[in-house]
C-alpha atoms as a PDB file:
ATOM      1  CA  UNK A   1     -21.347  32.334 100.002  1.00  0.00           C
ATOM      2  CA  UNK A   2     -22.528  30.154  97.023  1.00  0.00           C
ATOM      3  CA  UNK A   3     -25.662  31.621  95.853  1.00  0.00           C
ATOM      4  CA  UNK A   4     -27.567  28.801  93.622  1.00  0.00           C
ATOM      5  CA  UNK A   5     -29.988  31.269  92.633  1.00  0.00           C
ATOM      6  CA  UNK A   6     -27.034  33.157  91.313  1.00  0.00           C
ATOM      7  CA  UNK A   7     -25.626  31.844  87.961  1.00  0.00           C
ATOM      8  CA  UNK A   8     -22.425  34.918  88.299  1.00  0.00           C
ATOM      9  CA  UNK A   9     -22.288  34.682  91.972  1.00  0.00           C
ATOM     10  CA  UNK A  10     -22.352  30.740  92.032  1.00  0.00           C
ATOM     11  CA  UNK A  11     -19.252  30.811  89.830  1.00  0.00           C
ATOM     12  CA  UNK A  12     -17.233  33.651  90.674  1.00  0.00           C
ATOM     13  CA  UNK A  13     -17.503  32.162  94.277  1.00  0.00           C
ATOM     14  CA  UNK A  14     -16.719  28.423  93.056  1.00  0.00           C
ATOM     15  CA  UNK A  15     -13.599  29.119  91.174  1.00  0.00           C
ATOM     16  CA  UNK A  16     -11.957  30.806  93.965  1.00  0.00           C
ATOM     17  CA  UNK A  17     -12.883  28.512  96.425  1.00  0.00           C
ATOM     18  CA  UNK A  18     -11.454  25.921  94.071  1.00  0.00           C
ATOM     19  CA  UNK A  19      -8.512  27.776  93.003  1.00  0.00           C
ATOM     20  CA  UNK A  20      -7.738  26.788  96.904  1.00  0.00           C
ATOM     21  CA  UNK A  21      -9.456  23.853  97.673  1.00  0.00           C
ATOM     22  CA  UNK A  22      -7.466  21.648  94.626  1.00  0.00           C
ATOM     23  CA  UNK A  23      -3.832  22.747  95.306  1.00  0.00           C
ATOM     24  CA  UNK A  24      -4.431  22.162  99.111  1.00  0.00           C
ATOM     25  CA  UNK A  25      -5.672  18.367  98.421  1.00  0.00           C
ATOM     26  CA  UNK A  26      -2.300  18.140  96.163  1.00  0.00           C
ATOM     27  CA  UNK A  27      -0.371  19.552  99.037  1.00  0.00           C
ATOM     28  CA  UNK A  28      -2.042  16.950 101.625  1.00  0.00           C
ATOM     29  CA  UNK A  29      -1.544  14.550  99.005  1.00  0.00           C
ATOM     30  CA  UNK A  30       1.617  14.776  99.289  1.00  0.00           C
ATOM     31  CA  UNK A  31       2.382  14.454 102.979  1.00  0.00           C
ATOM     32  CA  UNK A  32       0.060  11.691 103.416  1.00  0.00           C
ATOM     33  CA  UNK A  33       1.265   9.949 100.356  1.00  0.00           C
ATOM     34  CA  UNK A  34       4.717   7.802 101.150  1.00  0.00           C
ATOM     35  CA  UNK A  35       7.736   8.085  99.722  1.00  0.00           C
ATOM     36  CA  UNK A  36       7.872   4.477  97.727  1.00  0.00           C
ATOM     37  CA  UNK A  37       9.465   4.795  94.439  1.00  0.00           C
ATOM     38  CA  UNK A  38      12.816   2.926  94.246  1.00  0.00           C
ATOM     39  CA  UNK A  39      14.404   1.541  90.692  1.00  0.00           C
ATOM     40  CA  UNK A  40      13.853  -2.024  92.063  1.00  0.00           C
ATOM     41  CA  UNK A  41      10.260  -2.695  91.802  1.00  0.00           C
ATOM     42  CA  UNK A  42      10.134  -5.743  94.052  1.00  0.00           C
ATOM     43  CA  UNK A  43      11.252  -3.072  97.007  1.00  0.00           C
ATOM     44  CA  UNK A  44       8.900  -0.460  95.428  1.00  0.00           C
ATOM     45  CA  UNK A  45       5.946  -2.978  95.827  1.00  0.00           C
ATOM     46  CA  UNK A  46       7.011  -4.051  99.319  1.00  0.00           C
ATOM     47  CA  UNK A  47       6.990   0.124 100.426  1.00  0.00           C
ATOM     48  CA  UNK A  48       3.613   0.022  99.023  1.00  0.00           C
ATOM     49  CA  UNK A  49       2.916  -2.992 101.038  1.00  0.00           C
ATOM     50  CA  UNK A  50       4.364  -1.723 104.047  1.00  0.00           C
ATOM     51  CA  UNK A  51       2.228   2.019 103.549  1.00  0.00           C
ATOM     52  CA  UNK A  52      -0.635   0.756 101.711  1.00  0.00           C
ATOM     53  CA  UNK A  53      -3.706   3.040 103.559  1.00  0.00           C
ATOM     54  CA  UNK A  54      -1.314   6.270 103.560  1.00  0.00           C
ATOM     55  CA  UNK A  55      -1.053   5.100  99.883  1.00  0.00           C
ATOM     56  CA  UNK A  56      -3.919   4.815  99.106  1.00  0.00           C
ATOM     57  CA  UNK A  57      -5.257   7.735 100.824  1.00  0.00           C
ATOM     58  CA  UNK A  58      -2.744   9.897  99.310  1.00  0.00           C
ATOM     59  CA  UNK A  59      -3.751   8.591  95.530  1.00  0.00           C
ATOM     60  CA  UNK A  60      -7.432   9.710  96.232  1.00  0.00           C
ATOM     61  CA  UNK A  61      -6.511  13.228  97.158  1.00  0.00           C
ATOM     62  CA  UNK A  62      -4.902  13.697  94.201  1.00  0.00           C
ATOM     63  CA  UNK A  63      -7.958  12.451  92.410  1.00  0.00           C
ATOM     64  CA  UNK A  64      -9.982  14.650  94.045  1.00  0.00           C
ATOM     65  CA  UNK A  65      -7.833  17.400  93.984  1.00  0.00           C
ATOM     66  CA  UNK A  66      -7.537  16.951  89.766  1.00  0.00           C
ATOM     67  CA  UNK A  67     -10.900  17.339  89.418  1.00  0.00           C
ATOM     68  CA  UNK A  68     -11.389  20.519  91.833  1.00  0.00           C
ATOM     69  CA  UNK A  69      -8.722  21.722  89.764  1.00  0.00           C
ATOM     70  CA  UNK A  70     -10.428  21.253  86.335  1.00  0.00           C
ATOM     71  CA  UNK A  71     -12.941  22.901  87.728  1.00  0.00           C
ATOM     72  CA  UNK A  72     -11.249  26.215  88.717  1.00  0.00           C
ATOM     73  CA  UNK A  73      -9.545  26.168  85.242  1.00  0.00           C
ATOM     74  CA  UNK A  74     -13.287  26.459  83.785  1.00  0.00           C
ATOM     75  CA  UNK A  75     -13.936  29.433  86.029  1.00  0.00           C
ATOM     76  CA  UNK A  76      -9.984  31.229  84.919  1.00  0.00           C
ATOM     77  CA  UNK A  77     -11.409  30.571  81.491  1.00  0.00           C
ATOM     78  CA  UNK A  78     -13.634  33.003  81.891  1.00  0.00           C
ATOM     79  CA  UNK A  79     -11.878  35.065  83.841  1.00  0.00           C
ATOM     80  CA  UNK A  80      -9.413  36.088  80.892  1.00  0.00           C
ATOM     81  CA  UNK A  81     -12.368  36.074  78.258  1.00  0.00           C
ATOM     82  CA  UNK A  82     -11.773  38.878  75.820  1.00  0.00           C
ATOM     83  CA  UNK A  83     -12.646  40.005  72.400  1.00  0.00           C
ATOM     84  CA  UNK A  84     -10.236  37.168  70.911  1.00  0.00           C
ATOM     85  CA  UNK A  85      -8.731  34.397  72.717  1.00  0.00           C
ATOM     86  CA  UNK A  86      -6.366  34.937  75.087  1.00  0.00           C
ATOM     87  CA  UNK A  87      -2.973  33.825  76.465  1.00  0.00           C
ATOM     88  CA  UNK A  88      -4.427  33.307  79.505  1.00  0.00           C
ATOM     89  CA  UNK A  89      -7.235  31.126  78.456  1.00  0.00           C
ATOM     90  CA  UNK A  90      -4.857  28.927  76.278  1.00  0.00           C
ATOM     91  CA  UNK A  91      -3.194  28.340  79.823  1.00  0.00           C
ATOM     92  CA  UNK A  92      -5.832  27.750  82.081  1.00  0.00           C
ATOM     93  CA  UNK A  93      -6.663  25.488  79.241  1.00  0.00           C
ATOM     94  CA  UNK A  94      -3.419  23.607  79.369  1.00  0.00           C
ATOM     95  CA  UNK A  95      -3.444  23.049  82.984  1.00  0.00           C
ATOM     96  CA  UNK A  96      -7.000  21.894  82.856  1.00  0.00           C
ATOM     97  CA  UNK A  97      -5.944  18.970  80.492  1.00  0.00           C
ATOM     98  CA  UNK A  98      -2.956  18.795  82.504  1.00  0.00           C
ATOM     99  CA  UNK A  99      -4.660  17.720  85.117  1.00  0.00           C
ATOM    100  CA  UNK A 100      -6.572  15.139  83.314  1.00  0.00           C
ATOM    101  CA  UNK A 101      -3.251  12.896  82.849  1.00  0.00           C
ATOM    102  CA  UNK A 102      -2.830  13.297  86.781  1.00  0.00           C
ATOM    103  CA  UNK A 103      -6.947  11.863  86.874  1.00  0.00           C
ATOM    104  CA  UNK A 104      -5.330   9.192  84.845  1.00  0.00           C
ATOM    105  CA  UNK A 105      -2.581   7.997  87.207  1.00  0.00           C
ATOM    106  CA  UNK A 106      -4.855   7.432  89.785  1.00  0.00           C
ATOM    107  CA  UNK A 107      -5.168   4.319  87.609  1.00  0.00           C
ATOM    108  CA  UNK A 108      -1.822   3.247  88.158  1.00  0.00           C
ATOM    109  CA  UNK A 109      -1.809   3.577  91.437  1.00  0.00           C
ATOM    110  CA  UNK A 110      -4.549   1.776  92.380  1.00  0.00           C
ATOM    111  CA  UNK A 111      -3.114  -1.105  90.059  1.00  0.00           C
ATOM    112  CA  UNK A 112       0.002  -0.956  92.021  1.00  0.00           C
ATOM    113  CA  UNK A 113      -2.035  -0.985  95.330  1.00  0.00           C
ATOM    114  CA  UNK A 114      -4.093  -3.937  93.729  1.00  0.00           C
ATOM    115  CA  UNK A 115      -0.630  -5.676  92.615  1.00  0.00           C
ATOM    116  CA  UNK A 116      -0.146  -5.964  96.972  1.00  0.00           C
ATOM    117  CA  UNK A 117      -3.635  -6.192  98.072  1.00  0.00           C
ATOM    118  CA  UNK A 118      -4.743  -9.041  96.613  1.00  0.00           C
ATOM    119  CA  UNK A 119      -3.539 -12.636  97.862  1.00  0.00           C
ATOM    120  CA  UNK A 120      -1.860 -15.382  95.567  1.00  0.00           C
ATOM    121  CA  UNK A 121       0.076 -13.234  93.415  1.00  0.00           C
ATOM    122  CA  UNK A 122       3.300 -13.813  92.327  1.00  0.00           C
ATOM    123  CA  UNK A 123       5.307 -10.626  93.726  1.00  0.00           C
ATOM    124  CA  UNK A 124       8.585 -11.125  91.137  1.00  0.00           C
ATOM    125  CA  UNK A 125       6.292 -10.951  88.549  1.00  0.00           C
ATOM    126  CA  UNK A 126       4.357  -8.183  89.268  1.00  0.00           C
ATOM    127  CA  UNK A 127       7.380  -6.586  89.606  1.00  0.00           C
ATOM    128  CA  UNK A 128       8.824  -7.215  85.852  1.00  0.00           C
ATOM    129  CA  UNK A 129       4.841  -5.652  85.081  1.00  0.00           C
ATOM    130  CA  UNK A 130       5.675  -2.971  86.861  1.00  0.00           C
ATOM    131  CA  UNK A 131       8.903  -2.127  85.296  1.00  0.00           C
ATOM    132  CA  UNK A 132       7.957  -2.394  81.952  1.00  0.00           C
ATOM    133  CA  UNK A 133       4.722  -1.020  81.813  1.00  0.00           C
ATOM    134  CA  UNK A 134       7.164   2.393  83.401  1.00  0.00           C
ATOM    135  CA  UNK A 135       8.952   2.527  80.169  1.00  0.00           C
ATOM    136  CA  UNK A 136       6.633   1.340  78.152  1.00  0.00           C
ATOM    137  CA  UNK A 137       5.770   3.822  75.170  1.00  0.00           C
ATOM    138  CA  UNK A 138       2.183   3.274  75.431  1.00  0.00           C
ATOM    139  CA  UNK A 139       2.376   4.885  78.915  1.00  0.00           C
ATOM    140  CA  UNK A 140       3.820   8.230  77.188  1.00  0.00           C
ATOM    141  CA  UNK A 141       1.082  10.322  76.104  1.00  0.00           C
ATOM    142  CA  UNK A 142       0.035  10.574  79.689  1.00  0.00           C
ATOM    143  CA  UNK A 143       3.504  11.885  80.765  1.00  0.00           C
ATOM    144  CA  UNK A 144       3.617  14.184  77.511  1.00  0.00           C
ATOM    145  CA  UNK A 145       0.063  15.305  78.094  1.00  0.00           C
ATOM    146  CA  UNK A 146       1.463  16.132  81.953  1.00  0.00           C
ATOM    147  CA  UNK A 147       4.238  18.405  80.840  1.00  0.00           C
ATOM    148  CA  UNK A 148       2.779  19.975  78.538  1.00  0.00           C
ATOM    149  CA  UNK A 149      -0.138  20.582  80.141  1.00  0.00           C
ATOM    150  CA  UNK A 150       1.051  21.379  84.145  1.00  0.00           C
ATOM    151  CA  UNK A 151       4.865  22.985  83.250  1.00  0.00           C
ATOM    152  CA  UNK A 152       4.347  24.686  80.108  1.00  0.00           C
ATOM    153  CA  UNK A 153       0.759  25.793  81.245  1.00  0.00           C
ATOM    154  CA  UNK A 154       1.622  26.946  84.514  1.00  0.00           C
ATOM    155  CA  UNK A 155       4.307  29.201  83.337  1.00  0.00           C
ATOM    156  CA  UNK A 156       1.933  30.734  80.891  1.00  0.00           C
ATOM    157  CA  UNK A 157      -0.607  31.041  82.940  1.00  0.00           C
ATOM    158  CA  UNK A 158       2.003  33.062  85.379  1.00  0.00           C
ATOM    159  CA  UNK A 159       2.752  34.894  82.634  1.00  0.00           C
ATOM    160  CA  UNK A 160      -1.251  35.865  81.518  1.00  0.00           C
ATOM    161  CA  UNK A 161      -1.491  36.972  85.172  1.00  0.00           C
ATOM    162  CA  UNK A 162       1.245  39.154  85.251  1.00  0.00           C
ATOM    163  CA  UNK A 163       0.255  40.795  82.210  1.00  0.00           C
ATOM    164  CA  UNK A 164      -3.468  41.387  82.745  1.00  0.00           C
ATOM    165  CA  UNK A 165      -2.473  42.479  86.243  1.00  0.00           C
ATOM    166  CA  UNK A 166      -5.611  40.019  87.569  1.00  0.00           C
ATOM    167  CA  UNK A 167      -3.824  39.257  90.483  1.00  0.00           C
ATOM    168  CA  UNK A 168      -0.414  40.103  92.371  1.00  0.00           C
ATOM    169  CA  UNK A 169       3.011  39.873  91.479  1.00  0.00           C
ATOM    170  CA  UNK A 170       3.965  37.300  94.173  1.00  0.00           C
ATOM    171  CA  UNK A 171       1.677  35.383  92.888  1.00  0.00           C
ATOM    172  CA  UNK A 172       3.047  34.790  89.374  1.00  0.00           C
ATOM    173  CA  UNK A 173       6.271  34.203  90.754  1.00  0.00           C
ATOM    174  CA  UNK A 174       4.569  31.644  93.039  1.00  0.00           C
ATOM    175  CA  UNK A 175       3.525  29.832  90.183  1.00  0.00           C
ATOM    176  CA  UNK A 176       6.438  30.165  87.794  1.00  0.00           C
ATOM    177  CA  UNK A 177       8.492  28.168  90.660  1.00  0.00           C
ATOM    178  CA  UNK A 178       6.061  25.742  90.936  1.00  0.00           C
ATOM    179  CA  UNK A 179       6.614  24.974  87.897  1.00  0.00           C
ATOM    180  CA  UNK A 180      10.151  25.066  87.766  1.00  0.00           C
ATOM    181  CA  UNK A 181      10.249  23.075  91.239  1.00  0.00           C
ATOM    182  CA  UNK A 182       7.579  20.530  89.808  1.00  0.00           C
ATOM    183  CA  UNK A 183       9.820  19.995  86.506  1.00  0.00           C
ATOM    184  CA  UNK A 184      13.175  19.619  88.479  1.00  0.00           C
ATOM    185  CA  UNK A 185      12.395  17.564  91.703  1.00  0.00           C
ATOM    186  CA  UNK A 186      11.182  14.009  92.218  1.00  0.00           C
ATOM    187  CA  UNK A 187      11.905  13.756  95.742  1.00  0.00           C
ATOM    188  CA  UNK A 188       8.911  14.349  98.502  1.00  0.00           C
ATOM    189  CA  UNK A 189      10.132  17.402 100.010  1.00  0.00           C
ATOM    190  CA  UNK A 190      10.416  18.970  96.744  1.00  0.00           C
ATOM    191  CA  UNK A 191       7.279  17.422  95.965  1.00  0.00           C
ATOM    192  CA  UNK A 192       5.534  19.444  99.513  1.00  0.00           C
ATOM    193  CA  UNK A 193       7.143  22.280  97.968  1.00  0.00           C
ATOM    194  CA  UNK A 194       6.119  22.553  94.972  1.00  0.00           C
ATOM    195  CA  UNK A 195       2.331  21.841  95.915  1.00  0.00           C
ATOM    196  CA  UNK A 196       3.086  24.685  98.531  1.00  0.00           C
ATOM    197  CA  UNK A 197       4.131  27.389  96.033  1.00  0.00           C
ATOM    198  CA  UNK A 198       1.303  26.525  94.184  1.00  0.00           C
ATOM    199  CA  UNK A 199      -1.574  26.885  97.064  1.00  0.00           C
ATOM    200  CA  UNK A 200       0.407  30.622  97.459  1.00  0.00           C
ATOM    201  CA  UNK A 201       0.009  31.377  93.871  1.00  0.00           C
ATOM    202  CA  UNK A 202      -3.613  30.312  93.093  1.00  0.00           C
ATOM    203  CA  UNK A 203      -4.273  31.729  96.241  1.00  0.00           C
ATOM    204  CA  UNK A 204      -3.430  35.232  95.271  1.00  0.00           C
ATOM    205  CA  UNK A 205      -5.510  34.599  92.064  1.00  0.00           C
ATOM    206  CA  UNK A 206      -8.482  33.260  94.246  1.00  0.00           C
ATOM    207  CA  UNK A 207      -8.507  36.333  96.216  1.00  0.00           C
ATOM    208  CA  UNK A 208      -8.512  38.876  93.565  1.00  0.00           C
ATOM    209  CA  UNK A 209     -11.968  36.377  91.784  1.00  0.00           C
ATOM    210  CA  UNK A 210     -13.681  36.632  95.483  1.00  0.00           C
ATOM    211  CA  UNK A 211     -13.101  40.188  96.327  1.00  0.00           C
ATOM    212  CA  UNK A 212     -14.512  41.033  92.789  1.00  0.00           C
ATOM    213  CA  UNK A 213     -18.369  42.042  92.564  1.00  0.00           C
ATOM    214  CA  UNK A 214     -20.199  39.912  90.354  1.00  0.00           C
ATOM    215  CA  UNK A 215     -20.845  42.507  88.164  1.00  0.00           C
ATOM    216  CA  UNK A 216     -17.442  42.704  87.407  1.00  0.00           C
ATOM    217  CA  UNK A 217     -16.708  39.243  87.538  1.00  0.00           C
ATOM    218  CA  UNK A 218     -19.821  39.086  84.518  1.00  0.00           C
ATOM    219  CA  UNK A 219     -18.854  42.459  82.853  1.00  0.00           C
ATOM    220  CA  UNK A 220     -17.108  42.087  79.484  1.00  0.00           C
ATOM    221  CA  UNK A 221     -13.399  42.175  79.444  1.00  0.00           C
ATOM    222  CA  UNK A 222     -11.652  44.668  75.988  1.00  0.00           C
ATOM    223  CA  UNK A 223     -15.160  45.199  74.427  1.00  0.00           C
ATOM    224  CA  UNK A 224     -15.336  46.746  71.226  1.00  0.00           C
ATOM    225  CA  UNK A 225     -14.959  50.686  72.166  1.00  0.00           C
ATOM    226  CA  UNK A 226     -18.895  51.736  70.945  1.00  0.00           C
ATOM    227  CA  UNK A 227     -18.978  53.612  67.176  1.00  0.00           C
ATOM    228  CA  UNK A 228     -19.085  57.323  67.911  1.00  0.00           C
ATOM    229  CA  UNK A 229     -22.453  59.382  67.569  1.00  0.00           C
ATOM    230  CA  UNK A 230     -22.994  60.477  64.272  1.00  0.00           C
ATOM    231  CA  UNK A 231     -22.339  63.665  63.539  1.00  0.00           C
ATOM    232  CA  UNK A 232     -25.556  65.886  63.309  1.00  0.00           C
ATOM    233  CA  UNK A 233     -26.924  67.168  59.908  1.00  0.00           C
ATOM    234  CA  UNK A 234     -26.321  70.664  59.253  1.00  0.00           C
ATOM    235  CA  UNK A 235     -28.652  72.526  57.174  1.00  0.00           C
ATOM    236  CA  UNK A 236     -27.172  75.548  54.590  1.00  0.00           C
ATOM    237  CA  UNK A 237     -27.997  79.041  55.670  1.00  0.00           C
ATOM    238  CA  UNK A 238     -29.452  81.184  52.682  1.00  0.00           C
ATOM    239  CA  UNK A 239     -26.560  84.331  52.912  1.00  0.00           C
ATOM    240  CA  UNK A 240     -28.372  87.476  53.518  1.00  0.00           C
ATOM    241  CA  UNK A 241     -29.259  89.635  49.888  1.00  0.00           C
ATOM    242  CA  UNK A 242     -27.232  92.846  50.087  1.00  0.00           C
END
């Protein structure tokens, strides 16, 4: 239960509900969302057409799912806080900005939705738009920004996990292959996958942050061992006269 009163309870409970919440949007994302890439763009634009309120639908879950995500990076942040900063903080910050590119995409498709909802424009040429704004190089940074930030971060973050032992095995693994599934595949099924293995592995992590007190969620992690008593003055004894 979110306790507002509660500043360690509030987000202890928050990032594992959101650790669940955003890869189950992706995941519904992607089953809502239809399959409507094609290398033509004129056909692309007519699947949209033909889907456009699955399409639509599907683009906002993803947007809503990005910034639940975010959100439950902020709270992994702090769950791998130690002395100096960690690997698994530089992950969970990786996949937060990660998901920021996928925030940004929601752009594009609501401009491709746009390009078919609205009357009197010329279909052909929204087409050309469309396929040269896809390889354009001004469009890169958000596709570098997305590997980087969901591949390489994932698999570190999989790896932080593992190490610190903060949640189980299966759940690493679950998020190593979401990653590796993710990288390879651009197909929907591979797509349901992925988002799949991913709900399995942040949902390990989510139940090892709510089945933690809050006093351990709030204790600090590889403090400084405390500097040992000092040693108590000893006063010379006079030896005896013979």
């Amino acid at each position: 239960m979110l306790k507002l009163s509660d500043a360690r309870n509030f987000g202890r409970t928050l990032t594992g509900l959101a650790l669940i919440v955003g890869p189950l949007l992706y995941l519904l994302g992607q089953i809502v969302s239809p399959d409507v890439d094609d290398d033509n763009k004129v056909k692309e634009l007519a699947n949209v057409a033909a889907h456009k309120g699955s399409y639509l639908t599907g683009a906002l879950l993803f947007f809503v799912g990005a910034l639940v995500t975010i959100g439950s990076m902020i709270g992994v942040i702090h769950l791998f806080r130690s002395r100096r900063v960690s690997l698994g903080q530089v992950a969970a910050t990786l996949v937060l900005v990660g998901n920021t590119a996928i925030v940004g995409f929601y752009a594009f498709s609501t401009v491709e939705y746009e390009m078919v909802n609205q009357s009197g424009l010329d279909r052909t040429e929204m087409a050309k738009l469309l396929d040269k704004a896809d390889g354009s190089a001004s469009g890169a940074a958000f596709f570098v920004l997305f590997l980087v930030g969901i591949v390489l971060g994932l698999l570190l973050l999989a790896l932080a996990m593992w190490r610190r032992k903060v949640a189980p095995p299966w759940a690493a693994a679950a998020i190593v292959l979401t990653a590796v599934v993710g990288f390879l595949g651009n197909s929907k099924a591979l797509g349901i996958a992925s988002f799949a293995l991913l709900l399995v592995g942040f949902g390990g992590l989510a139940l090892r942050v709510l089945g933690m007190s809050d006093e351990e969620w709030d204790a600090p992690r590889d403090a400084a061992p405390p500097a040992p008593p000092p040693a108590p003055a000893t006063t010379p004894t006079a030896t005896p006269a013979a």
